[in-house]
C-alpha atoms as a PDB file:
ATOM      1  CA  UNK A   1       0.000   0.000   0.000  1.00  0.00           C
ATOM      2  CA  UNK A   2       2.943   2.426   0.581  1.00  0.00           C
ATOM      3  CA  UNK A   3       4.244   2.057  -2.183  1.00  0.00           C
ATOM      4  CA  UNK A   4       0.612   2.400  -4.330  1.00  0.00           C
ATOM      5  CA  UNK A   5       0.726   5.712  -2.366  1.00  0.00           C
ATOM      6  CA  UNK A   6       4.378   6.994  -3.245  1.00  0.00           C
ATOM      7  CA  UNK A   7       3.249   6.382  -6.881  1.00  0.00           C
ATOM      8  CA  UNK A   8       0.394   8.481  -6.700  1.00  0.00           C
ATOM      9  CA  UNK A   9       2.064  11.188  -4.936  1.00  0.00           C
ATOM     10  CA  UNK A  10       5.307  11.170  -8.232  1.00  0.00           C
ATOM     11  CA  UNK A  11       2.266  11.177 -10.780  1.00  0.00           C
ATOM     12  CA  UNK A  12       0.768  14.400  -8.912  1.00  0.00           C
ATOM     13  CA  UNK A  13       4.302  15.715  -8.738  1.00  0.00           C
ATOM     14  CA  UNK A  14       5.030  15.349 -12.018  1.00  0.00           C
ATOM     15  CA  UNK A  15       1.829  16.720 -13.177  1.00  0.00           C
ATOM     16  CA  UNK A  16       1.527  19.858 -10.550  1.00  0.00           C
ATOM     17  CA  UNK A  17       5.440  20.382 -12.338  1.00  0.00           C
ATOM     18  CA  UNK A  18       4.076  19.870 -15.695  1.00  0.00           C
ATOM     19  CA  UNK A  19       0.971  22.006 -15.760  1.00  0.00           C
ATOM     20  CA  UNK A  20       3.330  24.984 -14.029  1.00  0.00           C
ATOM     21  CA  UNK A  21       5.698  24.723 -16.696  1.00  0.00           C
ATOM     22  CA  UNK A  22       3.425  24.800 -19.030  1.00  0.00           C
ATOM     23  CA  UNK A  23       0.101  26.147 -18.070  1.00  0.00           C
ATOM     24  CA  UNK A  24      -1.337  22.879 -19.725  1.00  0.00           C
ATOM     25  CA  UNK A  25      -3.678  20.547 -18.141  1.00  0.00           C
ATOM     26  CA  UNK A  26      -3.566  17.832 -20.835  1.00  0.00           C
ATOM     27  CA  UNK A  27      -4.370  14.494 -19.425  1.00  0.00           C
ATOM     28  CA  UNK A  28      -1.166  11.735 -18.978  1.00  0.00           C
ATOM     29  CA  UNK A  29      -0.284   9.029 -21.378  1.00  0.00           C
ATOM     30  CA  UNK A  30       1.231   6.187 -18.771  1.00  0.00           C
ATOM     31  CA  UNK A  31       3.779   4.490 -21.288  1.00  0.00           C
ATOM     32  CA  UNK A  32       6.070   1.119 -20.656  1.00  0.00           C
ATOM     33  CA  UNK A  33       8.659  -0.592 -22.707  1.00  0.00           C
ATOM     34  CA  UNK A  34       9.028  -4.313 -23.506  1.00  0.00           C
ATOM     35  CA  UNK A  35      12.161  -5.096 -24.025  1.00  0.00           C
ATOM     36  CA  UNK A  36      12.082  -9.212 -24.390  1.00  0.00           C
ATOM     37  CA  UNK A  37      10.534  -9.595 -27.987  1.00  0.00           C
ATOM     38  CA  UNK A  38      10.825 -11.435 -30.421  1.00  0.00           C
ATOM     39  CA  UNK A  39      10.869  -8.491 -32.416  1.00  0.00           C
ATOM     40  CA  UNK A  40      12.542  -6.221 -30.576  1.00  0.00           C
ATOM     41  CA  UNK A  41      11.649  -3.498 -28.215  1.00  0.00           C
ATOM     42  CA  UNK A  42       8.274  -2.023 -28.204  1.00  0.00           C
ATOM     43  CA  UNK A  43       7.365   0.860 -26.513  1.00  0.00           C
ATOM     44  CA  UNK A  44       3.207   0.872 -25.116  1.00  0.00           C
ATOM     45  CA  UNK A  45       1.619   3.931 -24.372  1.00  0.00           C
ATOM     46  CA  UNK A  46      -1.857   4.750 -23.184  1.00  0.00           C
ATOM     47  CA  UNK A  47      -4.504   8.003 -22.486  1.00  0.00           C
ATOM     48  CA  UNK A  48      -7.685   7.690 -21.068  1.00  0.00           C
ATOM     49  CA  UNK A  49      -9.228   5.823 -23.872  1.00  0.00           C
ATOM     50  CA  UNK A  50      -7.150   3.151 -24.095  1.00  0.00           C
ATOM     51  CA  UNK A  51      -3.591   1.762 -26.121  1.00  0.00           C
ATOM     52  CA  UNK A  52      -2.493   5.075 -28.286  1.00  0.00           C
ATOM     53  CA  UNK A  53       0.938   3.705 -29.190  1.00  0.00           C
ATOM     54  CA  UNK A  54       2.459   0.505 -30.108  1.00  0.00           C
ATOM     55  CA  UNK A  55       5.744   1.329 -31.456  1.00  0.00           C
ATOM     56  CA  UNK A  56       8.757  -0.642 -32.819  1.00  0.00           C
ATOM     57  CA  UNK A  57      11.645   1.055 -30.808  1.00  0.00           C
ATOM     58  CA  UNK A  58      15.497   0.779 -29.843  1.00  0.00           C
ATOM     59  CA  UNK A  59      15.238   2.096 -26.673  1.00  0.00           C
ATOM     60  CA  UNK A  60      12.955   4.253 -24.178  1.00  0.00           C
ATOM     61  CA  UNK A  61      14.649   6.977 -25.254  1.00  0.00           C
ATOM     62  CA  UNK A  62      13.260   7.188 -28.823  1.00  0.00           C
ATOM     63  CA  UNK A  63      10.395   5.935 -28.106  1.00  0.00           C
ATOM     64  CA  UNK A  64      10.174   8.514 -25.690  1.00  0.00           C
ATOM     65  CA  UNK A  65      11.291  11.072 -28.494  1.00  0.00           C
ATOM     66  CA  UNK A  66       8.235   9.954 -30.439  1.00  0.00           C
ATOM     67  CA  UNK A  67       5.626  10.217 -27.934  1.00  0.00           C
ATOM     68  CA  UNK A  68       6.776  13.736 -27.286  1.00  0.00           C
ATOM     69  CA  UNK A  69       6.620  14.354 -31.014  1.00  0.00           C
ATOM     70  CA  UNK A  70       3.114  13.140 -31.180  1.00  0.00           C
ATOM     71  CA  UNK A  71       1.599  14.016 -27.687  1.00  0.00           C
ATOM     72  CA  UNK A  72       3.824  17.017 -26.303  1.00  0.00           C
ATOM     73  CA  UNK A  73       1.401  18.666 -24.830  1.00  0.00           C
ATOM     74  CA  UNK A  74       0.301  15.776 -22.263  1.00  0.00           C
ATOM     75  CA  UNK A  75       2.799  14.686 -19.959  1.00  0.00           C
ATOM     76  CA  UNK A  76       4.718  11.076 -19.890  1.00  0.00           C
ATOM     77  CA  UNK A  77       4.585   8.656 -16.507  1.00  0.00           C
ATOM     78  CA  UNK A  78       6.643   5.819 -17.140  1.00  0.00           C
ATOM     79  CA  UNK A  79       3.993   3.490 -15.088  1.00  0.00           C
ATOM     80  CA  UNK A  80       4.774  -0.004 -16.380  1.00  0.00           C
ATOM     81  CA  UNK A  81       1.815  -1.736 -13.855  1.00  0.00           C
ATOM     82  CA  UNK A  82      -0.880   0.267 -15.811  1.00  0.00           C
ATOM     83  CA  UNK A  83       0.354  -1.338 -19.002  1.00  0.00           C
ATOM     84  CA  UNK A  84       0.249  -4.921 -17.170  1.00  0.00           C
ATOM     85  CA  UNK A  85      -2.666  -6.003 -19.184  1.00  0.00           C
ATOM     86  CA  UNK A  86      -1.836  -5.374 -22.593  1.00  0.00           C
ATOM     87  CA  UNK A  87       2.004  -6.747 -22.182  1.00  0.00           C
ATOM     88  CA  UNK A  88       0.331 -10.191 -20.694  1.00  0.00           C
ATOM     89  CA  UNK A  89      -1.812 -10.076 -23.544  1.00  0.00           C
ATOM     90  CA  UNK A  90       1.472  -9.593 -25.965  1.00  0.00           C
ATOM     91  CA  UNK A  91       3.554 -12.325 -24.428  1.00  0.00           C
ATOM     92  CA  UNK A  92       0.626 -14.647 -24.670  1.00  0.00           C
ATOM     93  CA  UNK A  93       1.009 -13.564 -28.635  1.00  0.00           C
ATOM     94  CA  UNK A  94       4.297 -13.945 -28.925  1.00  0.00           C
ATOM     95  CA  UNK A  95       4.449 -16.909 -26.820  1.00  0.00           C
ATOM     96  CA  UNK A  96       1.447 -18.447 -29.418  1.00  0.00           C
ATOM     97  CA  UNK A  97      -0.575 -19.186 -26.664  1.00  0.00           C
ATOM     98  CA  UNK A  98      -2.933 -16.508 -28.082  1.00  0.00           C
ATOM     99  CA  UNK A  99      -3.427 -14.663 -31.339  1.00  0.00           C
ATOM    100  CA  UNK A 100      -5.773 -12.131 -30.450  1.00  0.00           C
ATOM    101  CA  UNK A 101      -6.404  -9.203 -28.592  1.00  0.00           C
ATOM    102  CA  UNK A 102      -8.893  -8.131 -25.983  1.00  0.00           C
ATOM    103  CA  UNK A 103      -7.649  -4.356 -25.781  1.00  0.00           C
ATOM    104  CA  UNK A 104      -8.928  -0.909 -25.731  1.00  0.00           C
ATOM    105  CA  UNK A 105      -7.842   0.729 -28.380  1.00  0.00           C
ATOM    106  CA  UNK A 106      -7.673   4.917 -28.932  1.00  0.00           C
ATOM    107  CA  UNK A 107      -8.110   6.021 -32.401  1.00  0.00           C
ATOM    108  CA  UNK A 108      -9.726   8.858 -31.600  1.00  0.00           C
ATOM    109  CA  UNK A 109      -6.793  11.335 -33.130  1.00  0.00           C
ATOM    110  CA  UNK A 110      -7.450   9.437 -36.526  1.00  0.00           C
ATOM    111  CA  UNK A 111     -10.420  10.184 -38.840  1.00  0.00           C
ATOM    112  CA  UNK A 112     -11.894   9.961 -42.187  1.00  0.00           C
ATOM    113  CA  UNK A 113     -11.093   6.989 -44.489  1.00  0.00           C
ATOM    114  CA  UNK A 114      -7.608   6.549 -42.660  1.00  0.00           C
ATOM    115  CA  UNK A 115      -9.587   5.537 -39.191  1.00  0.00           C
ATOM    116  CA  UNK A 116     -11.740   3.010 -41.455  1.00  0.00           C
ATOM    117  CA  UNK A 117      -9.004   1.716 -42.987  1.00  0.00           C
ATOM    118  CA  UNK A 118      -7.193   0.712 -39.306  1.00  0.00           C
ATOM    119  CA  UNK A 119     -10.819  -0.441 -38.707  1.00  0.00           C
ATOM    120  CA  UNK A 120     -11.327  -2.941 -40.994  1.00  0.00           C
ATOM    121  CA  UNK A 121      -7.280  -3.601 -40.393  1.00  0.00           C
ATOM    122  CA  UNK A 122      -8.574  -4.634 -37.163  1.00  0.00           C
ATOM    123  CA  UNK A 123     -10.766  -7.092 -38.240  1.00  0.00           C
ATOM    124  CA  UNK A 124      -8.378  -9.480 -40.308  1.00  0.00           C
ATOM    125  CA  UNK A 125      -8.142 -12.843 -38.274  1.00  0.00           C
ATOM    126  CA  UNK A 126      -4.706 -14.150 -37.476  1.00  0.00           C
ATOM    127  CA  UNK A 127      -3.541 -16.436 -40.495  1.00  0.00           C
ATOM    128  CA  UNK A 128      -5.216 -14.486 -43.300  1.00  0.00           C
ATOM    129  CA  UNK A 129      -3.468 -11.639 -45.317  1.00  0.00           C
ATOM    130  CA  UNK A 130      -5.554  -9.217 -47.757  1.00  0.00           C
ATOM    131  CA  UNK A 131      -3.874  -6.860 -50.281  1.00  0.00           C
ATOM    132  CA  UNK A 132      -4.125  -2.989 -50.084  1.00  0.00           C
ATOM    133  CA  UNK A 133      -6.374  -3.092 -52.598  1.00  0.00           C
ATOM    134  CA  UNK A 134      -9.113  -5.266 -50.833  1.00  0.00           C
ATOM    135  CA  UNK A 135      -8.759  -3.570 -47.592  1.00  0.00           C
ATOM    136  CA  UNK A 136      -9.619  -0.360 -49.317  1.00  0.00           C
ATOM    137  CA  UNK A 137     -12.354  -1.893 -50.597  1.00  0.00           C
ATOM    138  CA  UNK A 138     -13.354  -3.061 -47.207  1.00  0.00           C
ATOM    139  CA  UNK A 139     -13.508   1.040 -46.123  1.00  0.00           C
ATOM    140  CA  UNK A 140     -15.640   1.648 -49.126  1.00  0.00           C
ATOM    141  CA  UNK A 141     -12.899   3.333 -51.431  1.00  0.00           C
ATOM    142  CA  UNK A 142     -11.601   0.174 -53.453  1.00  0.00           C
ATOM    143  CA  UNK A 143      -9.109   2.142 -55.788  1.00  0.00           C
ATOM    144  CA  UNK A 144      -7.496   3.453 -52.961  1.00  0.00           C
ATOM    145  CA  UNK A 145      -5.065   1.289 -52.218  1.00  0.00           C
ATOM    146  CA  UNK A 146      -2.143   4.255 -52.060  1.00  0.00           C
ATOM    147  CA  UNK A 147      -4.290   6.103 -49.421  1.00  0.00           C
ATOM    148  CA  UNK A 148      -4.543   2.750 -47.591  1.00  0.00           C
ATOM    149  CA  UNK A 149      -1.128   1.848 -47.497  1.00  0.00           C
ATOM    150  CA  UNK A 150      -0.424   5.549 -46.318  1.00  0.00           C
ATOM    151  CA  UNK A 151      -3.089   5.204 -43.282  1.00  0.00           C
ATOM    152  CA  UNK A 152      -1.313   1.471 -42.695  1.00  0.00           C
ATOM    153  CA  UNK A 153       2.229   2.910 -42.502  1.00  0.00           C
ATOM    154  CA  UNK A 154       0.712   5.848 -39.762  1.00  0.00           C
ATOM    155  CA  UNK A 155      -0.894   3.184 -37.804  1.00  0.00           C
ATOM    156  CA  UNK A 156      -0.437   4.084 -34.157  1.00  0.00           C
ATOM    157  CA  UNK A 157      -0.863   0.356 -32.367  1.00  0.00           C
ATOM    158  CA  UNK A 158       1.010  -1.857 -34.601  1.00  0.00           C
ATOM    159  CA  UNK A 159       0.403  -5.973 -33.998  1.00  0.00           C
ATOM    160  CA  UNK A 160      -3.109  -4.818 -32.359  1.00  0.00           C
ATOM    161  CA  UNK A 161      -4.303  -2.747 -34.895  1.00  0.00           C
ATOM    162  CA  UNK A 162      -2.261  -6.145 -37.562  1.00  0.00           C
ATOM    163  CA  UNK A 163      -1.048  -3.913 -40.205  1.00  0.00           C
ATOM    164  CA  UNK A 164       1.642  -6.766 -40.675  1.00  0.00           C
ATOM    165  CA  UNK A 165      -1.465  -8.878 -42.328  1.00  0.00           C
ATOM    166  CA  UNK A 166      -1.650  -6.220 -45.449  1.00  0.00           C
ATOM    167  CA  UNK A 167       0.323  -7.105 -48.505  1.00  0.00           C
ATOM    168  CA  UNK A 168       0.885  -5.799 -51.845  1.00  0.00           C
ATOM    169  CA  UNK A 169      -0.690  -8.042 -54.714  1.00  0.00           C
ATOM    170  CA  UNK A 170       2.782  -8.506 -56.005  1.00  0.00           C
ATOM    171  CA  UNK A 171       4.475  -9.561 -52.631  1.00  0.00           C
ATOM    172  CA  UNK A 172       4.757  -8.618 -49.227  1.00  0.00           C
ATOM    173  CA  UNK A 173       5.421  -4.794 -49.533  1.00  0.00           C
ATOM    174  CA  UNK A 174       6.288  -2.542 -46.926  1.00  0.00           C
ATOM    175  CA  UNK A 175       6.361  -2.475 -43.298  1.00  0.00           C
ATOM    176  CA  UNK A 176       6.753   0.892 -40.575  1.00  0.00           C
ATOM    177  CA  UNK A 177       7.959  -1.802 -38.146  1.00  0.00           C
ATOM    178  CA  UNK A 178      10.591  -3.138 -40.672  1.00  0.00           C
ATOM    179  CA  UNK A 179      10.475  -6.327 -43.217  1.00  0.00           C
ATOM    180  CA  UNK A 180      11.773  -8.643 -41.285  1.00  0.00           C
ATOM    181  CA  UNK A 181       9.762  -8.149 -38.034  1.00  0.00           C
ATOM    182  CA  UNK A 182       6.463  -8.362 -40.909  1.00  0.00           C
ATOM    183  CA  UNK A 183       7.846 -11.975 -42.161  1.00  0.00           C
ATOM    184  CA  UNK A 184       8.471 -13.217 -38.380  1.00  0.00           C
ATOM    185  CA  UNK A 185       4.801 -12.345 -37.592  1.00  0.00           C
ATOM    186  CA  UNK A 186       2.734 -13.667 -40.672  1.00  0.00           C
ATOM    187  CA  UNK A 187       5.122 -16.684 -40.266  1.00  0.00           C
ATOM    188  CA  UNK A 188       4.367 -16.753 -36.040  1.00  0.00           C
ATOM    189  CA  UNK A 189       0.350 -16.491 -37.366  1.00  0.00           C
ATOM    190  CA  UNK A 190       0.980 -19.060 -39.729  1.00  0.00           C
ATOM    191  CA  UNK A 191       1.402 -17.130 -43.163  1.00  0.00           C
ATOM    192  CA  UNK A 192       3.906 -18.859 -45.585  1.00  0.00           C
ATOM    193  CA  UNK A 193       5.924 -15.387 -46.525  1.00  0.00           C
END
């Protein structure tokens, strides 16, 4: 219980600090780094609606350089224990003990034909691929496949949100989290690459 209560009392610190400095009152994003994947590190952030960030990272410190980029005017609390859920639910992933994902997800900053794209993203089992082109179609522009692979690359919760599961028509195409970490998780799900 003491140390429940010496937490609270650093995340009022930091914010009673942060609003001075500032003269914001934005909300915190609690963020977290995994560091054992088979991937590599992957930094987790989260707001009041849920998972903002899922980020292929080196280190907290660029992944910390990104959420500052992105959400500068909210301040950071490294607060791993508020994060417990959704790493448990990743290590069950990458352990294959689970493929899916019971996690609140924020996409409110996203809008337009780039949120329904990450939408029907979100729908694609684990072991099936589709190409650009038919998950454009599945957000009701089908010759949009450019704009799709744009919203795709922006994607804000990679591996929840399983960008990795779009492919071009003539291959596996592109990946913000790197080609090789894309071919280690359609092969994890089961997808010959």
């Amino acid at each position: 219980m003491r140390e429940a209560d010496e937490r609270r009392a650093d995340e009022r610190m930091v914010l009673g600090v942060f609003n001075a400095l500032t003269a914001r009152s934005g909300a915190p994003l609690q963020y977290a780094l995994m560091t054992d994947t088979p991937v590599g590190p992957i930094g987790l952030a989260r707001g009041e609606g849920g998972l903002c960030r899922l980020d292929f990272t080196r280190d907290e410190d660029a992944f910390l350089t990104r959420l500052l980029d992105r959400f500068g005017d909210r301040p950071l609390l490294r607060q791993p224990a508020k994060l417990d859920a959704v790493r448990r639910q990743l290590d069950r992933y990458f352990s294959g003990r689970s493929l899916r994902f019971e996690v609140d997800v924020d996409l409110s900053a996203i809008s337009g034909f780039s949120r329904r794209i990450l939408e029907a993203t979100a729908r694609i089992p684990a072991g099936r691929v589709l190409t650009y082109t038919e998950v454009a179609a599945k957000a009701g522009s089908p010759r949009a496949s450019r704009a799709a692979g744009n919203a795709l690359h922006n994607n804000p919760v990679a591996i929840i949100v399983p960008c990795h599961r779009i492919v071009a028509s003539s291959g596996l195409g592109g990946y913000g989290g790197g080609i090789e970490n894309k071919k280690w998780l359609l092969r994890h799900e089961g997808v010959a690459t």
